[in-house]
Protein backbone atom coordinates (compact mmCIF):
# COMPACT_ATOMS: atom_id res chain seq x y z
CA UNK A 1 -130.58 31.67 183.06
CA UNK A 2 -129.31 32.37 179.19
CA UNK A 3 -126.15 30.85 178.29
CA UNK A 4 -124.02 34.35 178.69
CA UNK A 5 -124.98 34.65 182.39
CA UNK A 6 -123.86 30.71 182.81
CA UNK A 7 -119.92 32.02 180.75
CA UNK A 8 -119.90 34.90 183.09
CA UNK A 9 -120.20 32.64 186.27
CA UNK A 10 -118.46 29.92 185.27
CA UNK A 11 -115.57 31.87 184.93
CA UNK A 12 -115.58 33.61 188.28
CA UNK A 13 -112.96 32.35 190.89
CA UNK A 14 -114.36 30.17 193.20
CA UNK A 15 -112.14 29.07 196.22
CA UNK A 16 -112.98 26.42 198.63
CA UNK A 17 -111.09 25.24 202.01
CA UNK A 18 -110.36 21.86 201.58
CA UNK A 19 -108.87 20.00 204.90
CA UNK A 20 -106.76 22.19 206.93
CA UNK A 21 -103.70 23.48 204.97
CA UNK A 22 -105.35 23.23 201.56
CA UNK A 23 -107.54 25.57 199.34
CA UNK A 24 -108.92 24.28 196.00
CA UNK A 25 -109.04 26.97 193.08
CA UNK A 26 -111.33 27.12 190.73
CA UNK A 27 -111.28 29.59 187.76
CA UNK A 28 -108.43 32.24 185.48
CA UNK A 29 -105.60 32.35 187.34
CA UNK A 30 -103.30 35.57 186.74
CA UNK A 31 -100.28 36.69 188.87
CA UNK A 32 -100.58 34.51 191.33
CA UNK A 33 -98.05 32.43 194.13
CA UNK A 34 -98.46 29.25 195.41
CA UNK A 35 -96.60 28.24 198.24
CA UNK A 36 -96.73 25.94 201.30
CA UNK A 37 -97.95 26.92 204.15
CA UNK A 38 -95.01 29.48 206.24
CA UNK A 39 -92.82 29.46 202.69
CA UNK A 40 -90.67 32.03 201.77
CA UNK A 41 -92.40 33.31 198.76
CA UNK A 42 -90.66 36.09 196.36
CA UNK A 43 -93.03 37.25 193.97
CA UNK A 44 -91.06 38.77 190.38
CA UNK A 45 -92.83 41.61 188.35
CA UNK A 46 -92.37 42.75 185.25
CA UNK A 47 -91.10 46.34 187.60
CA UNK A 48 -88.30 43.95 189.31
CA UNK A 49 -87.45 42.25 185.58
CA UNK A 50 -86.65 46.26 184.07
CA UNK A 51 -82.99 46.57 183.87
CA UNK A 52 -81.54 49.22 186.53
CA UNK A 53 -81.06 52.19 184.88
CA UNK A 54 -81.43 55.80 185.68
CA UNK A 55 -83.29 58.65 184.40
CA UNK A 56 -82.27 60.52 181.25
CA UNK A 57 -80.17 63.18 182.90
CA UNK A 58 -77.80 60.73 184.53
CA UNK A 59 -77.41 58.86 181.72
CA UNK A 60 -76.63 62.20 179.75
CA UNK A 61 -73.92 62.90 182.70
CA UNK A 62 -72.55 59.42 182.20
CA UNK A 63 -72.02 60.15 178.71
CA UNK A 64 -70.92 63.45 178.82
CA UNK A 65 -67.41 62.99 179.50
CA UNK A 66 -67.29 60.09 176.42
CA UNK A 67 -68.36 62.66 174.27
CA UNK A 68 -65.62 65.07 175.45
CA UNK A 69 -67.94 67.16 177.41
CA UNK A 70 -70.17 67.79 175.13
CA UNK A 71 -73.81 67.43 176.73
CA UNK A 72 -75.60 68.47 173.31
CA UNK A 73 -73.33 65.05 171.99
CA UNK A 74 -74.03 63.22 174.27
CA UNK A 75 -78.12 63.53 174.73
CA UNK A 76 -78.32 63.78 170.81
CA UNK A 77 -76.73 60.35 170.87
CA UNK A 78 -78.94 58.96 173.54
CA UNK A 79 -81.97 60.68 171.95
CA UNK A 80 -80.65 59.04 168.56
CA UNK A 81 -80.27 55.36 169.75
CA UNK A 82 -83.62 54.87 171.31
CA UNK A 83 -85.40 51.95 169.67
CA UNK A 84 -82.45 51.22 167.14
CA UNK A 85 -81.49 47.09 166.56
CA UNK A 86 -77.86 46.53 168.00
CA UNK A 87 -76.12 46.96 164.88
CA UNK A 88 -77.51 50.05 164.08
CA UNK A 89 -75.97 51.38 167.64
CA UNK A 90 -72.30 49.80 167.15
CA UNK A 91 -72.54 51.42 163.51
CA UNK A 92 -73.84 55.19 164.51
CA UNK A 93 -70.88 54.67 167.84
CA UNK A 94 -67.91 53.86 164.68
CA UNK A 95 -69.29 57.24 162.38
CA UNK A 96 -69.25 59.23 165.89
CA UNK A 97 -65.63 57.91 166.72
CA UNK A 98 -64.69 58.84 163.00
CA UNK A 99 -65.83 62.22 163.22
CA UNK A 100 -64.36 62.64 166.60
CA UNK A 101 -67.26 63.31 168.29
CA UNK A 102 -67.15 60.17 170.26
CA UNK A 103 -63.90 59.61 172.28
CA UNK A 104 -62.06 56.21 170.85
CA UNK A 105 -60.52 55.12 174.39
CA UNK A 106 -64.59 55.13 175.78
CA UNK A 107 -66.92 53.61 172.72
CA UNK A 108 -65.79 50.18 174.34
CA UNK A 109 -66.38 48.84 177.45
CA UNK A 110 -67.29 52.24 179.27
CA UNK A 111 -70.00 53.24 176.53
CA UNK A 112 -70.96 49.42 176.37
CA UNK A 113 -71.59 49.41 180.40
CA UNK A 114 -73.83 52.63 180.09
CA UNK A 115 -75.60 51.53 177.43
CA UNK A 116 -76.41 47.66 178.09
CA UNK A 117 -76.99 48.83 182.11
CA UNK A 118 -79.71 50.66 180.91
CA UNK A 119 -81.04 48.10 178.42
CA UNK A 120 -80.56 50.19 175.55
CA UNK A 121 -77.88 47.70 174.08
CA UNK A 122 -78.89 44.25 175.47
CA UNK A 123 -76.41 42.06 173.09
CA UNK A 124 -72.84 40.92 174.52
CA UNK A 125 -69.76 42.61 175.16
CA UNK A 126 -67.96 40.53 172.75
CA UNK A 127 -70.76 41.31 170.17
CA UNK A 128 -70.23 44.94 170.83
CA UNK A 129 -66.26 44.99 170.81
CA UNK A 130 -66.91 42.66 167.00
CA UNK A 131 -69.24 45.28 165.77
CA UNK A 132 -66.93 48.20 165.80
């Protein structure tokens, strides 16, 4: 047996019972659980970790009415902040409010809800309220 054969099986899992409520693991372990014997075990993904938001066209309809009905506002904004740093967002939200295209009375907490619910703005409230 060459030595790259002996890697590739070395680093195969290999399980063995050992005594009755016991197994013995041997090898990469990778999104596993361990638990006692009848545990409650709740596994967390990555899927479970995403923050709860909806799909694009709610978010739009959440926005809408911030944006004083304006839907073309309101998905240009949400189009616009994808991907931007924190201050960036509190920055483009005071030059919408300024050109009245962004209602004052909702760029706070309402717009903040939408926007951290959905992970696009995952700083604090009182970081968000400061920036603008």
């Amino acid at each position: 047996m060459n030595k790259t054969n002996e890697t590739k099986e070395s680093q195969a899992p290999v399980i063995h019972q050992h005594m009755e409520n016991c197994q013995v693991f041997n090898g990469p372990i990778s999104g596993c659980v361990f638990a006692m014997p009848g545990a409650n075990v709740t596994q967390h993904t990555h899927e479970q970790e995403a923050p709860a938001c909806e799909p694009d066209t709610d978010i739009v309809a959440q926005l809408k009415p911030m944006f004083f009905g304006s839907e073309a506002d309101a998905r240009s904004f949400l189009t616009s902040v994808q991907g931007m740093k924190p201050t960036q967002i509190t920055a483009l939200v005071s030059k919408l409010v300024k050109e009245r295209k962004l209602s004052d009375l909702s760029c706070h907490r309402d717009l903040y809800k939408v926007l951290n619910d959905c992970g696009i703005y995952t700083r604090t409230e009182s970081n968000w309220n400061a920036q603008l």
